[in-house]
Protein backbone atom coordinates (compact mmCIF):
# COMPACT_ATOMS: atom_id res chain seq x y z
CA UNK A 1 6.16 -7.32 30.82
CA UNK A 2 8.21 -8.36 27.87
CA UNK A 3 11.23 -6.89 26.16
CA UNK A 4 12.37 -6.56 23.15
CA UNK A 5 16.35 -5.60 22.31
CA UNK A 6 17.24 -4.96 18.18
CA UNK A 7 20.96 -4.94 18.44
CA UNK A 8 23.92 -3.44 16.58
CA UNK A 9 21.62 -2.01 13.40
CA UNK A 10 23.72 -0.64 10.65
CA UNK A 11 21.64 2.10 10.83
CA UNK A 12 18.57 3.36 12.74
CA UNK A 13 16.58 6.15 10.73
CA UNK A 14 14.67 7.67 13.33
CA UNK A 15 12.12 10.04 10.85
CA UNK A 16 11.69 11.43 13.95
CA UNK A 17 11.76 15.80 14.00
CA UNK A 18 15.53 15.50 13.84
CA UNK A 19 15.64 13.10 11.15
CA UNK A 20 18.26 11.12 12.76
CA UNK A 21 20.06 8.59 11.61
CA UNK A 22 21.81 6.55 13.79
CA UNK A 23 24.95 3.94 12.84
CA UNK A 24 25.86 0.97 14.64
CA UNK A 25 23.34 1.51 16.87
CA UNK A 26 20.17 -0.44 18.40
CA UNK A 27 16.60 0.04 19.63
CA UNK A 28 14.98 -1.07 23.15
CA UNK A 29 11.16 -2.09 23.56
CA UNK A 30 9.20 -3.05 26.51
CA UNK A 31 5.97 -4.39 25.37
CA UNK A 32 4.74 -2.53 22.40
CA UNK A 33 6.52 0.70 23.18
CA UNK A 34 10.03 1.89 22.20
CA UNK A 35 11.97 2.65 25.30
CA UNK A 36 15.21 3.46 23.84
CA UNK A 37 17.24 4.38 21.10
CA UNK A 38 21.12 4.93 20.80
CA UNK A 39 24.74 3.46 20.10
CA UNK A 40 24.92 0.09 20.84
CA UNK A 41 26.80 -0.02 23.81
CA UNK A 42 24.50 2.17 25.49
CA UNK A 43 21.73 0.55 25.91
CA UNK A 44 21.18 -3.18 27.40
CA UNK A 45 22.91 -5.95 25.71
CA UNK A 46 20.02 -9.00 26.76
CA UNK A 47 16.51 -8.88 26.64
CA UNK A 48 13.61 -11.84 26.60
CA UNK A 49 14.14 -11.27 22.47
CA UNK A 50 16.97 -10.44 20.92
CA UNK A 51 17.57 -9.39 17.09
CA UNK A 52 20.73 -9.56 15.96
CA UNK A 53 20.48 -6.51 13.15
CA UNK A 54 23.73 -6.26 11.98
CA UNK A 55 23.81 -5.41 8.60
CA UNK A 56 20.45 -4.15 8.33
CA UNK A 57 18.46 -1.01 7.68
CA UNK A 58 15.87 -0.43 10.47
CA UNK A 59 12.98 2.05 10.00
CA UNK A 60 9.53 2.92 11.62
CA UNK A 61 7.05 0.70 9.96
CA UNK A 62 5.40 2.20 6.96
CA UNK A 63 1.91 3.26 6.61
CA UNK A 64 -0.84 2.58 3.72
CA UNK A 65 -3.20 5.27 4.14
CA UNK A 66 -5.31 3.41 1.03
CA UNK A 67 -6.20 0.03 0.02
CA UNK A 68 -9.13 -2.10 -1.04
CA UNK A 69 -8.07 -5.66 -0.12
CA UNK A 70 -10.83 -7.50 -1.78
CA UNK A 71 -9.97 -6.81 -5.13
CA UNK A 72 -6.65 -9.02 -4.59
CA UNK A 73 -9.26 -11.55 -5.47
CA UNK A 74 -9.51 -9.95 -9.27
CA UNK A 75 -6.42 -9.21 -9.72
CA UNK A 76 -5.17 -8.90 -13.77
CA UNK A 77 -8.53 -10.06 -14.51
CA UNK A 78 -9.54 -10.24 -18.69
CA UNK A 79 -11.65 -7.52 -19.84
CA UNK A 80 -10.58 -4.47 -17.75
CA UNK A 81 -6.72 -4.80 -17.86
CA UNK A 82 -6.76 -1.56 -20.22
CA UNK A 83 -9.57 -0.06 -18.93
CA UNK A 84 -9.92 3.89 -17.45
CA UNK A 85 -11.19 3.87 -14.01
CA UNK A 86 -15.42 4.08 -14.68
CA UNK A 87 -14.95 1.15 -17.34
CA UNK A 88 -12.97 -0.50 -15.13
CA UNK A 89 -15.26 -0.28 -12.46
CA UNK A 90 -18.39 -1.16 -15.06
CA UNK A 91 -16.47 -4.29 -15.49
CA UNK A 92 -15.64 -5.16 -12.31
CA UNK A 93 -19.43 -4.38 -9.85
CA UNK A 94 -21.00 -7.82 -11.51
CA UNK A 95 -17.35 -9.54 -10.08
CA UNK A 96 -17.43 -8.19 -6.27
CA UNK A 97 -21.31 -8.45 -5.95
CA UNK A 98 -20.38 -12.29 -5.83
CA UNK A 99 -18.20 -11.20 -2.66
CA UNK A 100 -18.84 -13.86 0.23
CA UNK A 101 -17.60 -12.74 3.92
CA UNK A 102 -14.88 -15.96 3.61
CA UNK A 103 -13.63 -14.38 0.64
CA UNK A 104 -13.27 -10.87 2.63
CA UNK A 105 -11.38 -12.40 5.61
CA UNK A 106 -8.82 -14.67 2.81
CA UNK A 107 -7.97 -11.53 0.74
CA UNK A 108 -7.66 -9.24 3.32
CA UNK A 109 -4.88 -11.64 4.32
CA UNK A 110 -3.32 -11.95 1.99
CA UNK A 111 -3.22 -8.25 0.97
CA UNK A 112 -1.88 -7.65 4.74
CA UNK A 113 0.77 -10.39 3.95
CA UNK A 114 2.03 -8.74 1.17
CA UNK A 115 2.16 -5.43 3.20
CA UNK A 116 4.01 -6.88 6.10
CA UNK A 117 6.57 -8.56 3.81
CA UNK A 118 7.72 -5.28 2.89
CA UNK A 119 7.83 -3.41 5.96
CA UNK A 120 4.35 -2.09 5.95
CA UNK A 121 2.99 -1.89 10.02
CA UNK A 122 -0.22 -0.07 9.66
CA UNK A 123 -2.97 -0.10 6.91
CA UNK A 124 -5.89 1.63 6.01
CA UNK A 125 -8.95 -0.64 4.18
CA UNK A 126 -11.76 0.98 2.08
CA UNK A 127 -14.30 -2.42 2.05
CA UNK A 128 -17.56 -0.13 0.47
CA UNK A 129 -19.76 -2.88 -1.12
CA UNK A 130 -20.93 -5.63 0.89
CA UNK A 131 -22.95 -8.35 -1.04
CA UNK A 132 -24.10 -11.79 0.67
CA UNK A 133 -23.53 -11.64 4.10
CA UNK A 134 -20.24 -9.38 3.81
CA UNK A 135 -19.70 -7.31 7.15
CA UNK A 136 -16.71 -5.39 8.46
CA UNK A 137 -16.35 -7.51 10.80
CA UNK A 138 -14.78 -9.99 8.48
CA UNK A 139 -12.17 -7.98 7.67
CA UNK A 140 -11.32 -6.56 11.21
CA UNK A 141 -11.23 -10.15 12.41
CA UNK A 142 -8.65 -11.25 9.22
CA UNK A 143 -6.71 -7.95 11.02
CA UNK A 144 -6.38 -9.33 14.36
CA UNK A 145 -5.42 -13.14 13.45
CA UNK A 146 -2.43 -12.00 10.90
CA UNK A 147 -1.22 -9.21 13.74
CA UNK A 148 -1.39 -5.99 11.39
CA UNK A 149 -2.19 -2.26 13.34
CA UNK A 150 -5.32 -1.76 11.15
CA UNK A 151 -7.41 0.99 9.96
CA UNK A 152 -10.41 -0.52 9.06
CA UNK A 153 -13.28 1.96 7.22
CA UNK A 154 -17.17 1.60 6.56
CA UNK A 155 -17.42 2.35 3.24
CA UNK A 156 -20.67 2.40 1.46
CA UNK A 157 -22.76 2.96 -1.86
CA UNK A 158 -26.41 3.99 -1.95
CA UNK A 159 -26.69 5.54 -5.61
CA UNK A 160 -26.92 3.04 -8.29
CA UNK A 161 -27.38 3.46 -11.94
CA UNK A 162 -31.20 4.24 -11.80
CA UNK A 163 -30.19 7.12 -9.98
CA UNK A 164 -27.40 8.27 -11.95
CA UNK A 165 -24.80 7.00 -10.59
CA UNK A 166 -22.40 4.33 -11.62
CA UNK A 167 -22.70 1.03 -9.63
CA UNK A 168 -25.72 -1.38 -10.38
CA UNK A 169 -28.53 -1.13 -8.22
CA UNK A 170 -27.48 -4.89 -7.00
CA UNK A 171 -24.84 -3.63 -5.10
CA UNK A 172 -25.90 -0.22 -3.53
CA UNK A 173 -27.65 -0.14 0.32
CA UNK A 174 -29.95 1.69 2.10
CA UNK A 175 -28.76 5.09 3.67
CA UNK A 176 -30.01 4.35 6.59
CA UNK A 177 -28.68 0.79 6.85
CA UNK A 178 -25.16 2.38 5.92
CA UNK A 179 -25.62 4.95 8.55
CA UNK A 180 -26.68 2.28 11.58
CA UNK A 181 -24.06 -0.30 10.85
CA UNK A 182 -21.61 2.48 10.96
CA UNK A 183 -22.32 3.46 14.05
CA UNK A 184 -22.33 -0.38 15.24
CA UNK A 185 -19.07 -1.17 13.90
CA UNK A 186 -17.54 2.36 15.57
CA UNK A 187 -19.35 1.24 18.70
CA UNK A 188 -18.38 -2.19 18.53
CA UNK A 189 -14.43 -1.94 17.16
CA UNK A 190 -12.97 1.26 17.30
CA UNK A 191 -10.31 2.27 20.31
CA UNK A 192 -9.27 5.72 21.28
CA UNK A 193 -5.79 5.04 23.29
CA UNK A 194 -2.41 5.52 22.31
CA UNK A 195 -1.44 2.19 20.68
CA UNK A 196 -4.84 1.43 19.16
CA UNK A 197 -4.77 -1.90 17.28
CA UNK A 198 -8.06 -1.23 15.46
CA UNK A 199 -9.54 2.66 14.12
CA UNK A 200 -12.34 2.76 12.09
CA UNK A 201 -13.26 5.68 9.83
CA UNK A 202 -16.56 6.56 8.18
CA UNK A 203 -16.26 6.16 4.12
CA UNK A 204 -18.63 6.99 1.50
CA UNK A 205 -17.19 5.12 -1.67
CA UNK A 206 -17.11 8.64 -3.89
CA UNK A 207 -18.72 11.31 -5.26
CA UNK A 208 -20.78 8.92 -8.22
CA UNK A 209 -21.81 6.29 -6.28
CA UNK A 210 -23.36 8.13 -2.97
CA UNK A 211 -26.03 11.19 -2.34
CA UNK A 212 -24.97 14.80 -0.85
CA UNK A 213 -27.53 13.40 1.97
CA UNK A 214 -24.99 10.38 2.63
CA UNK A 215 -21.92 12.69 2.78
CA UNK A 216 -23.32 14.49 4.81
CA UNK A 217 -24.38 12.38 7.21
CA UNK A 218 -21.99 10.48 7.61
CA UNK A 219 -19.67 13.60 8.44
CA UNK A 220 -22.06 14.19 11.20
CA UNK A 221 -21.88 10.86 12.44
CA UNK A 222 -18.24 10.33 12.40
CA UNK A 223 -17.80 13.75 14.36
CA UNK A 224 -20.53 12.95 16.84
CA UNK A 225 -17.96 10.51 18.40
CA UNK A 226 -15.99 13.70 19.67
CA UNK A 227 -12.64 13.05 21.31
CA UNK A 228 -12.48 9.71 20.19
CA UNK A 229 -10.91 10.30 17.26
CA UNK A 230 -13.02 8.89 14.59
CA UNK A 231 -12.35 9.74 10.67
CA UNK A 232 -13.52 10.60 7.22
CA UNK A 233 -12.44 8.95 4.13
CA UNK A 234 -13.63 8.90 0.43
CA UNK A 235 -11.98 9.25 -3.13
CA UNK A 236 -12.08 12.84 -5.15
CA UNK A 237 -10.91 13.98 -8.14
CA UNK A 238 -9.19 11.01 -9.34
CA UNK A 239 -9.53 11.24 -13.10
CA UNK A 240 -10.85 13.51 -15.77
CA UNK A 241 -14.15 11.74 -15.60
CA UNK A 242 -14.19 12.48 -12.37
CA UNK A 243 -14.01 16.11 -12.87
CA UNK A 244 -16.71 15.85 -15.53
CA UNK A 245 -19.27 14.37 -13.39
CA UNK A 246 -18.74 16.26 -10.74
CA UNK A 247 -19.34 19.44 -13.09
CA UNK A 248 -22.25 17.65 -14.11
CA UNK A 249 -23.72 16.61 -11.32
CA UNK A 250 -23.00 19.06 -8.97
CA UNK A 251 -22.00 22.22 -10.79
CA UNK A 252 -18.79 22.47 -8.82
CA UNK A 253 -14.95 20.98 -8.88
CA UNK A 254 -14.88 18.02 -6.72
CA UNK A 255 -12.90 20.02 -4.18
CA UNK A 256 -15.57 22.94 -3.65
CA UNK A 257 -18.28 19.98 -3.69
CA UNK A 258 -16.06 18.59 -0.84
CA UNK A 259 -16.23 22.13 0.94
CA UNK A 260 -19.74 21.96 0.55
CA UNK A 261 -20.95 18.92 2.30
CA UNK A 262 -17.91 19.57 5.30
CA UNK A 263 -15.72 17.13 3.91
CA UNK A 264 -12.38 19.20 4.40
CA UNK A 265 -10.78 19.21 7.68
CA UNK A 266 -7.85 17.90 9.33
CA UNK A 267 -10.35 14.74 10.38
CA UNK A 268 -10.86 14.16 6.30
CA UNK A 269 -8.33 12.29 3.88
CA UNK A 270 -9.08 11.89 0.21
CA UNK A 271 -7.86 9.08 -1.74
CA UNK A 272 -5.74 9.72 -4.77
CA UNK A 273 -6.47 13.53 -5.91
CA UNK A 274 -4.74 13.43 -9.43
CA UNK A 275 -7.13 16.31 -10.59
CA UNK A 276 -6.91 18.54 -7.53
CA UNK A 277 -6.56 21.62 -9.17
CA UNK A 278 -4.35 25.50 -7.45
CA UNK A 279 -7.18 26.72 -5.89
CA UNK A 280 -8.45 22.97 -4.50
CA UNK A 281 -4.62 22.75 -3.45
CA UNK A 282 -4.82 26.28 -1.42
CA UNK A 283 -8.47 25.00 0.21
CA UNK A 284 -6.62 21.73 0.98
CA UNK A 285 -3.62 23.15 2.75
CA UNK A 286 -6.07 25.98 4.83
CA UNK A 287 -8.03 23.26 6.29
CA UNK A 288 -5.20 21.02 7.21
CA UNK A 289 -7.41 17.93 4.98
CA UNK A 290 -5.19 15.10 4.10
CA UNK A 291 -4.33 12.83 0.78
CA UNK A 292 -3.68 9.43 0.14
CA UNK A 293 -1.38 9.42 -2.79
CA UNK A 294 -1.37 6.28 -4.87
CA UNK A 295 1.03 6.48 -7.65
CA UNK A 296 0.65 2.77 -9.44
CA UNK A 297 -3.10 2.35 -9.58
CA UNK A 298 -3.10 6.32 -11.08
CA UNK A 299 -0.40 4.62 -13.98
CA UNK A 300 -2.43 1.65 -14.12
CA UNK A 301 -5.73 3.60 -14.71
CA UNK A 302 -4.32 6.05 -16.77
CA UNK A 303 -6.12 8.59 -14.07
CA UNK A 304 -2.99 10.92 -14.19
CA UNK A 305 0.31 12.20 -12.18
CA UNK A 306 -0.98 13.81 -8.89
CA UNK A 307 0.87 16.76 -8.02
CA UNK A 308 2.31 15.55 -4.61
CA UNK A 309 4.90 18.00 -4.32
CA UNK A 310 3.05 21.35 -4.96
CA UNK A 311 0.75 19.42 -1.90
CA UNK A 312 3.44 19.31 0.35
CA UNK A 313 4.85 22.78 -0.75
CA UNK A 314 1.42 24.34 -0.01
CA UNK A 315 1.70 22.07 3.70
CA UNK A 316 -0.98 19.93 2.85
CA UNK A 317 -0.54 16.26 4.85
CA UNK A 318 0.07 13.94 2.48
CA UNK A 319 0.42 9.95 2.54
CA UNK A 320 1.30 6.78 0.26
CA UNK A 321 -1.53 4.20 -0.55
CA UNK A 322 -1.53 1.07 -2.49
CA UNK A 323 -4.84 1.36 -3.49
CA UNK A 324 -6.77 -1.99 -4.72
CA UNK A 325 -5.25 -4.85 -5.41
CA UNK A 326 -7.02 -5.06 -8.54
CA UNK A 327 -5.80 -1.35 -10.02
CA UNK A 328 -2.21 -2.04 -8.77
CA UNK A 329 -2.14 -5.77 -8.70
CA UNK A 330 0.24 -5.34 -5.63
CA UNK A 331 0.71 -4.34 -2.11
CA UNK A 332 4.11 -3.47 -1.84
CA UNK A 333 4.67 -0.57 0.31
CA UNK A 334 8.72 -0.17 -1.01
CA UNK A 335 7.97 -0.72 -4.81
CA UNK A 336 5.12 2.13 -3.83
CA UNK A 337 7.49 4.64 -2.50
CA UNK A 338 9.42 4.35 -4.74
CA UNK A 339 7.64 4.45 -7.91
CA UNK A 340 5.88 7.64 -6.07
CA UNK A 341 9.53 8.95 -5.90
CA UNK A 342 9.98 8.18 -9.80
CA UNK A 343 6.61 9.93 -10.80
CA UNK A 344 6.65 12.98 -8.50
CA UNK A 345 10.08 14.02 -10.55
CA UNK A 346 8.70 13.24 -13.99
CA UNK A 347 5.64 15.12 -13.10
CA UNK A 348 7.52 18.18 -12.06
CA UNK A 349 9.07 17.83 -15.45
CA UNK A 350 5.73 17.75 -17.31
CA UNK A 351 4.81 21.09 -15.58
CA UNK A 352 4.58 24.11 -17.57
CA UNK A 353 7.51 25.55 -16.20
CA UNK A 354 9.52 22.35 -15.19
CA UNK A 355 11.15 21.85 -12.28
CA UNK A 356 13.21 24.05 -9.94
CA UNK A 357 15.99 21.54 -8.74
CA UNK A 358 15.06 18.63 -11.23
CA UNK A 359 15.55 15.15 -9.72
CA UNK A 360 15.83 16.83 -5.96
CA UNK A 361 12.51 17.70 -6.57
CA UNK A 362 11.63 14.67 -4.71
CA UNK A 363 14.37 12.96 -2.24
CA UNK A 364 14.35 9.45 -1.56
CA UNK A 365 13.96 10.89 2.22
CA UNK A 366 11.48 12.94 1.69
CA UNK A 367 9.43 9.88 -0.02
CA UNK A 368 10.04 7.82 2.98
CA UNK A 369 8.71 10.18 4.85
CA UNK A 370 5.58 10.39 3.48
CA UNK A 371 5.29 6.76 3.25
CA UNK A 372 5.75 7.26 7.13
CA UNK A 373 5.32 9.89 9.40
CA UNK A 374 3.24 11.68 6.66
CA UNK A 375 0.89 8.03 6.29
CA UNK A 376 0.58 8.66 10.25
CA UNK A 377 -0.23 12.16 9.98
CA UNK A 378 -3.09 11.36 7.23
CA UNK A 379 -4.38 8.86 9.80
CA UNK A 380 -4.51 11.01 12.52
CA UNK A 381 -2.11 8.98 14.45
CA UNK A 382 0.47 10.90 16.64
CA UNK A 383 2.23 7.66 18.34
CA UNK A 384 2.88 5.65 14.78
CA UNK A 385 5.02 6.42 11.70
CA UNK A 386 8.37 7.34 13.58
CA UNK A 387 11.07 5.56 15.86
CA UNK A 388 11.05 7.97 19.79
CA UNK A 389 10.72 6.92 23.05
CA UNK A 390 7.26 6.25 23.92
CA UNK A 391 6.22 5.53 20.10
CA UNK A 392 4.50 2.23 19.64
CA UNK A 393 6.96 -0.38 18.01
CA UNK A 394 5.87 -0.75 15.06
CA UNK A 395 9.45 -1.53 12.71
CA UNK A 396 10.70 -2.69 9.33
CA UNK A 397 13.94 -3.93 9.35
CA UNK A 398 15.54 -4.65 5.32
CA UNK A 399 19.00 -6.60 5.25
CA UNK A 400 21.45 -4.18 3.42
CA UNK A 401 23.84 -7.28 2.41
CA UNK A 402 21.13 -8.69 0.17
CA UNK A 403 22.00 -8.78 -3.82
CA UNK A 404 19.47 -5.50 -4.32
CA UNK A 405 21.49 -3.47 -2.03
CA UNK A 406 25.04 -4.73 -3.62
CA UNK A 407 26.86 -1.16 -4.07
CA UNK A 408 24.48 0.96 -2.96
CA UNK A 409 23.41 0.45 0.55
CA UNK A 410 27.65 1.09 1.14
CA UNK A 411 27.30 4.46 0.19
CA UNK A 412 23.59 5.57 1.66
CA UNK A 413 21.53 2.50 3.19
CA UNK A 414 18.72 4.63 3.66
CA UNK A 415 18.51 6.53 0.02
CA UNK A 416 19.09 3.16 -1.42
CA UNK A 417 15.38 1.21 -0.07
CA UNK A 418 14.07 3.27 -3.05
CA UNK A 419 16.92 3.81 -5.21
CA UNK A 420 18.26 0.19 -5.56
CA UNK A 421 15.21 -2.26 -5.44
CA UNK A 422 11.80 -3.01 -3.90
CA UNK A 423 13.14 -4.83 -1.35
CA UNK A 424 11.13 -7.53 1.26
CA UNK A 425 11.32 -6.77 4.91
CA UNK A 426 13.64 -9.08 6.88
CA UNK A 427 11.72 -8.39 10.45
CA UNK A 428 8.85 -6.40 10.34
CA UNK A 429 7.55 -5.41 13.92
CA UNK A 430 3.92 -4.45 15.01
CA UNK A 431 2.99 -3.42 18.16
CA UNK A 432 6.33 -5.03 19.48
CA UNK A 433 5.64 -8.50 18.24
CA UNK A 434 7.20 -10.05 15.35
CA UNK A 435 4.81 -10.47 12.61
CA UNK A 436 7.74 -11.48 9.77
CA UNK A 437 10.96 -13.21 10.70
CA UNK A 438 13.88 -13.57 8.63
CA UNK A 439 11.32 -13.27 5.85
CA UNK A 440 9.36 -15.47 6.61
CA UNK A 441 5.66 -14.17 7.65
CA UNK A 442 5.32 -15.73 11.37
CA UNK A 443 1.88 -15.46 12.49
CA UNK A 444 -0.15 -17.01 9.50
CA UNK A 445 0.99 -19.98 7.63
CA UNK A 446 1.06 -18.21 3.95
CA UNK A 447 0.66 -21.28 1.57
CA UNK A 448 -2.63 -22.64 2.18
CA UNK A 449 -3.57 -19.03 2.37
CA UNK A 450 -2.34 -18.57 -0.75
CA UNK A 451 -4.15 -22.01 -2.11
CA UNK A 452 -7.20 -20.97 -0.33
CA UNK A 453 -7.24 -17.44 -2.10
CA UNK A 454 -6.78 -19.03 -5.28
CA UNK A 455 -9.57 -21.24 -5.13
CA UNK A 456 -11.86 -18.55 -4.00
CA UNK A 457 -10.63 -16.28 -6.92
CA UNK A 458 -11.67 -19.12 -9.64
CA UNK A 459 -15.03 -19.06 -7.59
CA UNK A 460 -15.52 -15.69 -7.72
CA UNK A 461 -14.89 -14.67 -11.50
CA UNK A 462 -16.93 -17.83 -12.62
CA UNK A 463 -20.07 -16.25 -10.69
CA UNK A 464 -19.76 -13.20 -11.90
């Protein structure tokens, strides 16, 4: 057994059902679980690690409920920096059906470096076209070598543009491939416990590039695994083109299509929702179905300003995502919270009738707790996304005596992670290992990962 002692924290923020937030205080862990929490001069003063976190800011770890980690291999790429989402996408199949399973394992990576760096302990992957070789495996395997709690999902396309729908035919699969190597890579990876290192969910890229059959399917698949925990994921309603197609195709708001095949439930998140309309809201919130919000890839796409805080008004679970490193060009789980913060209060301004408290519309708090015990909740994970005994230790700790907290962490250190800067974690914590130290990222050796994912980005866009 090993312990682990974080001592003398400026403050602890617990997000726990209290919401406390304790000063001077520190934070016991015996192998990967939190023992204790409390003042500082209750709890042991030695253990086989000590942390000296004076001065700092520690939090549970956040949570990226979205992300597509091969496109941090096209990131700012010409030709589809301005583009809407389906152009975007046009522009960028030919790219990723060059995808080679080395290029999976170096971007996902790097993607997970980036997370890390800035307090992020769990992520979510969508990895739904797999060209030349490419198997989950690669990215699950990237997972376990850089130390990240990892969600890792089978997506999948099977309706290409001789069908109707919008990838090429190049990249699409079989149904029944999909449907077998899902059920291998459940079989194979996925784990049930408490402190699971490695979930994987059951993804059908979206409503254009898949059939009803696949959807529904794959529901039944996913479900068959009963009591182990095993989820669905897919994007809806992300853009106005969205909505039209789904008119088109199916006669039906993407919401009631989602009702249709049994894609709502509290085992069901949907990435971004920017189009989810009252009535998809109400269905939503009734079936306890969970969002992955992604606020910078929506600006960067032009998709829209999804109405996160009518969600959580109406109680529907709601968590932050990065979403792809090539429709964000980032994985920073701070900047993401807080830009989320920024957009969910000029959003409530755009609203017919404005806002009801203006700027407390959305707290810095209340952001932070989507970004974590709502990212958990999304995820179906009950023992992530808050600091309690018995909760895996999973932590991000931010020094508050850097120059982006200068006058603000003085007055609130926990209002001013978003409020002040995008800050880099100076410890982040997974499973109760340390995964960054002092800032540094301690478990890969990040510039030849870097070099390496350069080279294989000049590769890739010259054979597309």
């Amino acid at each position: 057994m090993t312990t682990l002692l974080i001592r003398d924290a400026e403050c602890v923020a617990t997000f726990d059902d209290a919401r406390r937030e304790l000063r001077r205080a520190s934070v016991f862990v015996r192998d990967n679980v939190v023992e204790a929490i409390g003042p500082a001069d209750t709890l042991p003063r030695s253990a086989d690690e000590v942390i000296d976190a004076r001065g700092h800011l520690v939090m549970p770890g956040l949570v990226n409920t979205h992300h597509h980690m091969y496109q941090s291999l096209t990131r700012a790429i010409p030709g589809v920096q301005d583009a809407e989402l389906f152009g975007w996408l046009r522009g960028l199949y030919p790219i990723w059906a060059g995808l080679t399973p080395e290029m999976v394992q170096v971007s996902t990576q790097v993607a997970m470096a980036e997370l890390l760096l800035s307090g992020c302990t769990t992520s979510s992957d969508h990895l739904y076209i797999y060209p030349n070789g490419v198997r989950l495996d690669d990215s699950i395997e990237a997972a376990r070598a850089i130390g990240m709690r990892f969600v890792a999902t089978r997506g999948s396309m099977s309706v290409g543009a001789s069908q109707g729908g919008l990838p090429p035919d190049r990249v699409v699969e079989r149904e029944e491939a999909i449907l077998k190597d899902t059920q291998r890579v459940i079989e194979t990876f996925h784990e049930a416990a408490h402190g699971a290192m490695t979930n994987v969910a059951v993804a059908p890229c979206s409503p254009f590039s898949v059939s009803r059959d696949l959807m529904r399917e794959s529901a039944r698949l996913a479900r068959s695994f009963t009591g182990r925990g095993v989820r669905l994921h897919t994007h809806l309603a992300e853009n106005d083109h969205d909505i039209a197609y789904s008119r088109e195709k199916f006669h039906c708001t993407p919401a009631e299509y989602a009702q249709e095949l049994g894609w709502l439930g509290d085992d069901v998140r949907h990435a971004h929702c920017v189009k989810l309309d009252a009535p998809g809201i109400a269905l939503f919130a009734a079936t306890r179905t969970g969002v992955a919000h992604c606020p910078c890839s929506n600006m960067r796409l032009a998709s829209g300003i999804a109405p996160v805080r009518r969600m959580l008004d109406a109680g529907v679970p709601v968590g932050l995502g990065v979403d792809g490193s090539a429709s964000n060009d980032g994985a920073h789980m701070v900047g993401e919270a807080r830009q989320a913060l920024l957009l969910a209060r000029v959003g409530r301004s755009l609203e017919p009738f404005g806002c009801d408290h203006g700027p407390a519309e959305m707290t810095a708090r209340d952001m932070l707790a989507v970004a974590t015990r709502g990212g958990a909740q999304v995820l179906g994970r009950a023992d992530i996304g808050h600091l309690a005994p018995g909760m895996c230790a999973d932590l991000a700790l931010f020094d508050l005596r850097t120059l982006g907290f200068a006058g603000g962490a003085v007055h609130d250190p926990v209002a001013s992670l978003l409020l002040c800067a995008s800050a880099q974690s100076a410890w982040t914590i997974v499973n109760g290992k340390v995964v960054v130290r002092e800032g540094q990222l301690a478990t890969v050796d990040l510039g030849p990962l870097v070099e390496r994912h350069n080279r294989l980005t000049l590769q890739l866009a010259l054979a597309g």
